[in-house]
N, C-alpha and C. Protein backbone atom coordinates (compact mmCIF):
# COMPACT_ATOMS: atom_id res chain seq x y z
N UNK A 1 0.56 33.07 18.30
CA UNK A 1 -0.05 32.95 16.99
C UNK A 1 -1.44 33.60 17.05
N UNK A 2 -1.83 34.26 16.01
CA UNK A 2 -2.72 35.17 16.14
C UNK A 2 -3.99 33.85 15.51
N UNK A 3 -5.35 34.43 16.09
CA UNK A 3 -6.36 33.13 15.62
C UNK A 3 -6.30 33.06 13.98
N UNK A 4 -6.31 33.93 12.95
CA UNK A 4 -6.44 34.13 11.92
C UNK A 4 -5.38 33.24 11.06
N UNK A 5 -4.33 33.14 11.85
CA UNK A 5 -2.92 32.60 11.18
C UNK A 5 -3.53 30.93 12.13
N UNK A 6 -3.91 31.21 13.27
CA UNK A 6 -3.98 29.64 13.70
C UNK A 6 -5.03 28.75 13.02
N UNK A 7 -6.04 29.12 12.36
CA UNK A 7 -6.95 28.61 11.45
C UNK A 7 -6.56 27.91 10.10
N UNK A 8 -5.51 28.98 9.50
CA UNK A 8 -5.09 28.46 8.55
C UNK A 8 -3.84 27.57 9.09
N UNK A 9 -3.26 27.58 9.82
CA UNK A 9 -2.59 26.02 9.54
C UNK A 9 -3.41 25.48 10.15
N UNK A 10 -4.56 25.05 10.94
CA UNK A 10 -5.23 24.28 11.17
C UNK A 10 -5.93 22.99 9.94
N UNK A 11 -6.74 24.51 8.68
CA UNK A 11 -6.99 24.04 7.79
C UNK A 11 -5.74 23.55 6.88
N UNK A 12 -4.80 23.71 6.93
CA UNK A 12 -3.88 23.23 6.10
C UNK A 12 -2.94 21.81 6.29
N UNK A 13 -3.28 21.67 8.05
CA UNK A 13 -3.06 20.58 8.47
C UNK A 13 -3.90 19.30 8.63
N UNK A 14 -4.98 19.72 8.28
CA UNK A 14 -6.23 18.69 7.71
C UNK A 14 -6.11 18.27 6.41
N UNK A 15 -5.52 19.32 5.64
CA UNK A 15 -5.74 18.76 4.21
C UNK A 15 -4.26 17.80 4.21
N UNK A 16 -3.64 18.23 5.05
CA UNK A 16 -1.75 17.41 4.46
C UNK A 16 -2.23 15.87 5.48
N UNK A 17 -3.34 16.38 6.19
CA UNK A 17 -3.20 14.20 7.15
C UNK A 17 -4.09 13.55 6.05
N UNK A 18 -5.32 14.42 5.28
CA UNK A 18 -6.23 13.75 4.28
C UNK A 18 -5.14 13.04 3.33
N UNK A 19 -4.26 13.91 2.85
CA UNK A 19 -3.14 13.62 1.63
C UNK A 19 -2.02 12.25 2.21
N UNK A 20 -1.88 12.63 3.62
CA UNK A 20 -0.97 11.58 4.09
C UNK A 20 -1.59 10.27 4.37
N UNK A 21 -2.80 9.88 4.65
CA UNK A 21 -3.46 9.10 4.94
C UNK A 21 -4.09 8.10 3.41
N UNK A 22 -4.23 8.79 2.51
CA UNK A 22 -4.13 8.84 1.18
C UNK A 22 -3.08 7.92 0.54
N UNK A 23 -2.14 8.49 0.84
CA UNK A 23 -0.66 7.75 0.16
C UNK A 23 -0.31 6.94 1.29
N UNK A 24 -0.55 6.52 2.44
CA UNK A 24 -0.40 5.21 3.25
C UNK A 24 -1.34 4.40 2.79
N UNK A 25 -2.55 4.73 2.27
CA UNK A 25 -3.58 3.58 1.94
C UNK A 25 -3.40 3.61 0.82
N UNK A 26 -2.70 3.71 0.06
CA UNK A 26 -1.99 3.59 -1.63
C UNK A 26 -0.98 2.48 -1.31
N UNK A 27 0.03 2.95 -0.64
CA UNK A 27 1.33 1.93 -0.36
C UNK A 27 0.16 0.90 0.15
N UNK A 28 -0.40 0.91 1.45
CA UNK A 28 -0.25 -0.58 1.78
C UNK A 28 -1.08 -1.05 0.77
N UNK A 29 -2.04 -0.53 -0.41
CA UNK A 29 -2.69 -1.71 -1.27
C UNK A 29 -1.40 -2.11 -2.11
N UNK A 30 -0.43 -1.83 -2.28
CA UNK A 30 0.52 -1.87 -3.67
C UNK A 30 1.46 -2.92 -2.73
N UNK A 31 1.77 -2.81 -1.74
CA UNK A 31 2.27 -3.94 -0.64
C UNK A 31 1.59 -5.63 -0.58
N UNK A 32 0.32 -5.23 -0.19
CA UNK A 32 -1.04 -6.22 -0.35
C UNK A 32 -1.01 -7.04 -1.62
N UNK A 33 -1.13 -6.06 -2.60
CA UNK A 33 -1.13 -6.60 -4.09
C UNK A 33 0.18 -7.44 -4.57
N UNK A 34 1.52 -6.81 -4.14
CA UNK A 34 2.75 -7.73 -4.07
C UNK A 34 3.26 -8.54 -3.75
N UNK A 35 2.59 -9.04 -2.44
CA UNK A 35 2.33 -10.36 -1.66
C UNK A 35 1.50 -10.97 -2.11
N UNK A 36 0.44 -10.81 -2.95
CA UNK A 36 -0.72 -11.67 -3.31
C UNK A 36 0.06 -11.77 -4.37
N UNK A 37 0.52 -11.50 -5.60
CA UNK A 37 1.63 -11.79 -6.23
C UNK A 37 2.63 -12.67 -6.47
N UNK A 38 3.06 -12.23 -5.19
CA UNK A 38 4.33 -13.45 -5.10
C UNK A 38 4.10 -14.56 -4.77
N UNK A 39 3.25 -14.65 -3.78
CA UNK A 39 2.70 -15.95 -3.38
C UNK A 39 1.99 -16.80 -4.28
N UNK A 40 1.09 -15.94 -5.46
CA UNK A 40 0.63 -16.72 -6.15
C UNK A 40 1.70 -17.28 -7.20
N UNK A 41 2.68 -16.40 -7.70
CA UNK A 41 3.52 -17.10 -8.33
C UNK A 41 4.44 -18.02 -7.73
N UNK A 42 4.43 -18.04 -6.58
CA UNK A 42 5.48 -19.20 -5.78
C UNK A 42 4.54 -20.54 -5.80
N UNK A 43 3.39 -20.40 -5.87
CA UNK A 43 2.44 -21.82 -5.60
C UNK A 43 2.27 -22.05 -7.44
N UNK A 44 2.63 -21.06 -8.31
CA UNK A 44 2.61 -22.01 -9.83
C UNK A 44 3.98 -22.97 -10.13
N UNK A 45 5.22 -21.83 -9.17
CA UNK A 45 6.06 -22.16 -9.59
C UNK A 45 6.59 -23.57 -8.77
N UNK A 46 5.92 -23.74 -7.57
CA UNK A 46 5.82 -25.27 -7.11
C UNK A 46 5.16 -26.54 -7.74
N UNK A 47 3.61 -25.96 -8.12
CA UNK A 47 3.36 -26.86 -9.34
C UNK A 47 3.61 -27.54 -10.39
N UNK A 48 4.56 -26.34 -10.75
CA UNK A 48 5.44 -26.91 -12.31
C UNK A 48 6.44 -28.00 -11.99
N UNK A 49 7.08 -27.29 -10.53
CA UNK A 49 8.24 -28.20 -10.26
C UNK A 49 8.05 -29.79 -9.98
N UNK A 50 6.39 -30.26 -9.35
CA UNK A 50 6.22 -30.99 -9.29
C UNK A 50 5.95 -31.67 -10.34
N UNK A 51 4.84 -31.57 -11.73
CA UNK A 51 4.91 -31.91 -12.84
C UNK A 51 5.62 -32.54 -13.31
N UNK A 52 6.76 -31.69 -12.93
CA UNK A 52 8.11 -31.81 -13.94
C UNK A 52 9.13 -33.18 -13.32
N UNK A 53 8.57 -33.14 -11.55
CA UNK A 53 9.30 -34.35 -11.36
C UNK A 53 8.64 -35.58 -11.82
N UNK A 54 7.26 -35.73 -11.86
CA UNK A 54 6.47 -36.67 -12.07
C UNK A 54 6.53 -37.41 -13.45
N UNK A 55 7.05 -36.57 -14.29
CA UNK A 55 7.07 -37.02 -15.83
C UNK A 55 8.01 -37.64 -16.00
């Protein structure tokens, strides 16, 4: 590979780990956020259940 051609995928392989690194720290907040989610709706939906036995 000639240096001229090795530069550019160099630079082009910086920009695709910036981009990949990018969309892994996208997923895991949307992961993060779905578990904080569920969990919070599993602890309303225990609440109610209790309520509901109590009445």
């Amino acid at each position: 590979m000639d240096r001229s051609e090795e530069k550019v995928f160099e630079e082009s392989t910086v920009v695709w780990q910036w981009w990949m690194w990018a969309i892994v720290a996208a997923a895991a907040l949307v992961l993060i956020l779905l578990a904080w989610w569920l969990r919070k709706n599993s602890r309303k939906a225990q609440r109610s259940n209790l309520t509901q036995r109590s009445n």
